[in-house]
Protein backbone atom coordinates (compact mmCIF):
# COMPACT_ATOMS: atom_id res chain seq x y z
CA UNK A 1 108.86 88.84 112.92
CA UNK A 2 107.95 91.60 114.27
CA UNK A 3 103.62 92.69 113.85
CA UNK A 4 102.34 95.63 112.61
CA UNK A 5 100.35 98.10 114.17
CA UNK A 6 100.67 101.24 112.20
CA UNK A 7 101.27 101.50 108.98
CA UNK A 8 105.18 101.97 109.59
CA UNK A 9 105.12 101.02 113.45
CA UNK A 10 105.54 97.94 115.09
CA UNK A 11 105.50 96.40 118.81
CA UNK A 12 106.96 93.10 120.03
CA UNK A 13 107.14 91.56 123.38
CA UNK A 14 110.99 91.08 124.36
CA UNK A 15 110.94 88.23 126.94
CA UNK A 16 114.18 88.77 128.50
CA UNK A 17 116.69 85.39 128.19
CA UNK A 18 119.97 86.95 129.96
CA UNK A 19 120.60 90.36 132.13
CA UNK A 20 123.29 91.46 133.81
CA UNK A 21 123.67 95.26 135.53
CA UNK A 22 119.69 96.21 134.89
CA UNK A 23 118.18 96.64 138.41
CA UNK A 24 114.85 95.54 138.62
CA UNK A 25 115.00 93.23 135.32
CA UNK A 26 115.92 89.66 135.77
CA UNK A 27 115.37 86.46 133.18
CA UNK A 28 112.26 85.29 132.19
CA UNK A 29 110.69 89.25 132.92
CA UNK A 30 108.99 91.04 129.73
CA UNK A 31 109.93 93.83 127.87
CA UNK A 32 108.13 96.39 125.28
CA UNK A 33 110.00 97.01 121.84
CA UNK A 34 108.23 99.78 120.01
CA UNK A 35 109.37 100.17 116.26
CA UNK A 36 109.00 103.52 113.81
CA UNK A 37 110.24 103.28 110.63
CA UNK A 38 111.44 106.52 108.72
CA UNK A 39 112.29 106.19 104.69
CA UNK A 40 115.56 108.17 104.45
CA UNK A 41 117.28 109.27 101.28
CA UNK A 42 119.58 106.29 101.78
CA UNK A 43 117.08 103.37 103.05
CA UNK A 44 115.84 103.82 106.41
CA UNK A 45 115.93 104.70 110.05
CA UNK A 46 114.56 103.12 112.87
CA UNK A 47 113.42 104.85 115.94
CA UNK A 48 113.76 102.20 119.04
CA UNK A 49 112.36 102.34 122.21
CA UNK A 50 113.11 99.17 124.79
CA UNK A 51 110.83 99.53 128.24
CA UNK A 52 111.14 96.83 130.51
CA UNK A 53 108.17 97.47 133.02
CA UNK A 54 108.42 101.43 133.65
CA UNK A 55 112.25 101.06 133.54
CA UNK A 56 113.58 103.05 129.84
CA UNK A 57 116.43 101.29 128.48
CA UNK A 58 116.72 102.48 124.54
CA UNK A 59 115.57 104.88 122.78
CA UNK A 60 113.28 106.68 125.67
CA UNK A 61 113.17 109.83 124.73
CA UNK A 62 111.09 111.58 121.83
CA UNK A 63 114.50 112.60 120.14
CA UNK A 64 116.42 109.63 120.46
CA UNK A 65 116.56 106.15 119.48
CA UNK A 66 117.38 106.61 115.75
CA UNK A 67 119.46 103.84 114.18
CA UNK A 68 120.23 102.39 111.08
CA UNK A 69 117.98 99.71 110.04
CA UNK A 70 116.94 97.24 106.81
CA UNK A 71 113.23 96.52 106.61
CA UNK A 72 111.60 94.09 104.17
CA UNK A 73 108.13 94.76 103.56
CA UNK A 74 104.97 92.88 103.40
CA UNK A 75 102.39 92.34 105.75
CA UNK A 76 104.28 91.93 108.82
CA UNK A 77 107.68 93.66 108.36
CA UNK A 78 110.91 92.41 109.01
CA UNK A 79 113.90 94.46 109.75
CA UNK A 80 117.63 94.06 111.08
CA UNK A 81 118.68 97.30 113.54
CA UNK A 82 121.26 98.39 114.92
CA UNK A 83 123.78 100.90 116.69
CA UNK A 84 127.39 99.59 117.69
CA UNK A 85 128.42 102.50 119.58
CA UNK A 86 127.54 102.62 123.65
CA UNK A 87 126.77 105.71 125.55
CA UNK A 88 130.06 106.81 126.21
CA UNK A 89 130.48 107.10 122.32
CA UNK A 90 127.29 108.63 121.31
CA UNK A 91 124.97 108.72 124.04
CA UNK A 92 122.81 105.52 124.48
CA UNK A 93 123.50 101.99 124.76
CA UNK A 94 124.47 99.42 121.56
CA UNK A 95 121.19 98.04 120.60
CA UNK A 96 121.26 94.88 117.99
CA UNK A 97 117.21 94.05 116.31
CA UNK A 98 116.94 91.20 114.21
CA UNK A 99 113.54 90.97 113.95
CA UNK A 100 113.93 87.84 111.61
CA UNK A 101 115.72 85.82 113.87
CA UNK A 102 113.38 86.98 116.75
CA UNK A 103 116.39 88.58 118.75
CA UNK A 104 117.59 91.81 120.91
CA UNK A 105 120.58 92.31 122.39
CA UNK A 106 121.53 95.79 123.87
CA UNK A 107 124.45 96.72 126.00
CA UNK A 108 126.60 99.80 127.24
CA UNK A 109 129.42 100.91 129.47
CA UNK A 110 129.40 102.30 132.74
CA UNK A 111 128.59 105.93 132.99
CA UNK A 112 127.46 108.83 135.16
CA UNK A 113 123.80 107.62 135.08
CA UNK A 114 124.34 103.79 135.14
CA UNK A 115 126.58 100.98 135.48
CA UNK A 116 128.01 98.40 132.55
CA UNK A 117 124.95 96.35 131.67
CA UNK A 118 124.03 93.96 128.85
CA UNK A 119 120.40 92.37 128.32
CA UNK A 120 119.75 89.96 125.64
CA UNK A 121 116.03 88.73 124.83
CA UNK A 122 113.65 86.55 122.75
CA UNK A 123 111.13 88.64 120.47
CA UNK A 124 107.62 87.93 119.96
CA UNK A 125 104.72 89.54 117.77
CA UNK A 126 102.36 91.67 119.59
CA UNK A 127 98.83 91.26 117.57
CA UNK A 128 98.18 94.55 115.72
């Protein structure tokens, strides 16, 4: 589960369990998942942002980061997130939040500004 800290924001430590391609990031290192949910017409989106140390990995821009998402309600939210298409098809990496399950996984192909990477990690509450 992820823990609230706003009413529709959340943060969660992302203790990394598998990396390969992310220079500077290795197993066992700590990441920051920041959650906003937005109510859509439809459900809701989920702006993402991944930092691992002062290295932006999703969502790290002000713009970016929105993906479809399911959120259940209650005192400490839980949602399922995601967006299966990498950079080369719409400009970040595939991200995967299962907030239930207490799991990340993000990946992408190689481009321009990096190469092919995949990081997989462990979520845990951050006390609002």
């Amino acid at each position: 589960m992820l823990a609230r800290s706003a009413p529709l924001d959340v943060q969660a430590h992302a203790h990394v369990e598998a990396v390969d391609g992310v220079e500077g990031v290795s197993a066992g290192a700590t990441c920051e998942l920041s959650v906003r949910y937005r109510p859509t017409e439809t459900g809701c989106s989920c702006q993402e942002g991944l930092y691992c140390g002062d290295r932006p990995i999703y969502g790290t821009h002000s713009g970016d980061g929105f993906i479809d998402c399911d959120v259940e309600g209650g005192d400490t939210p839980s949602s399922t997130a995601w967006d299966t298409a990498t950079n080369e098809e719409d400009g970040d990496p595939a991200l995967r939040v299962d907030s239930a399950a207490a799991t990340l996984e993000v990946h992408d192909t190689a481009s321009a500004d990096h190469p092919t990477f995949s990081l997989r990690a462990r979520l845990e509450p951050v006390d609002p």
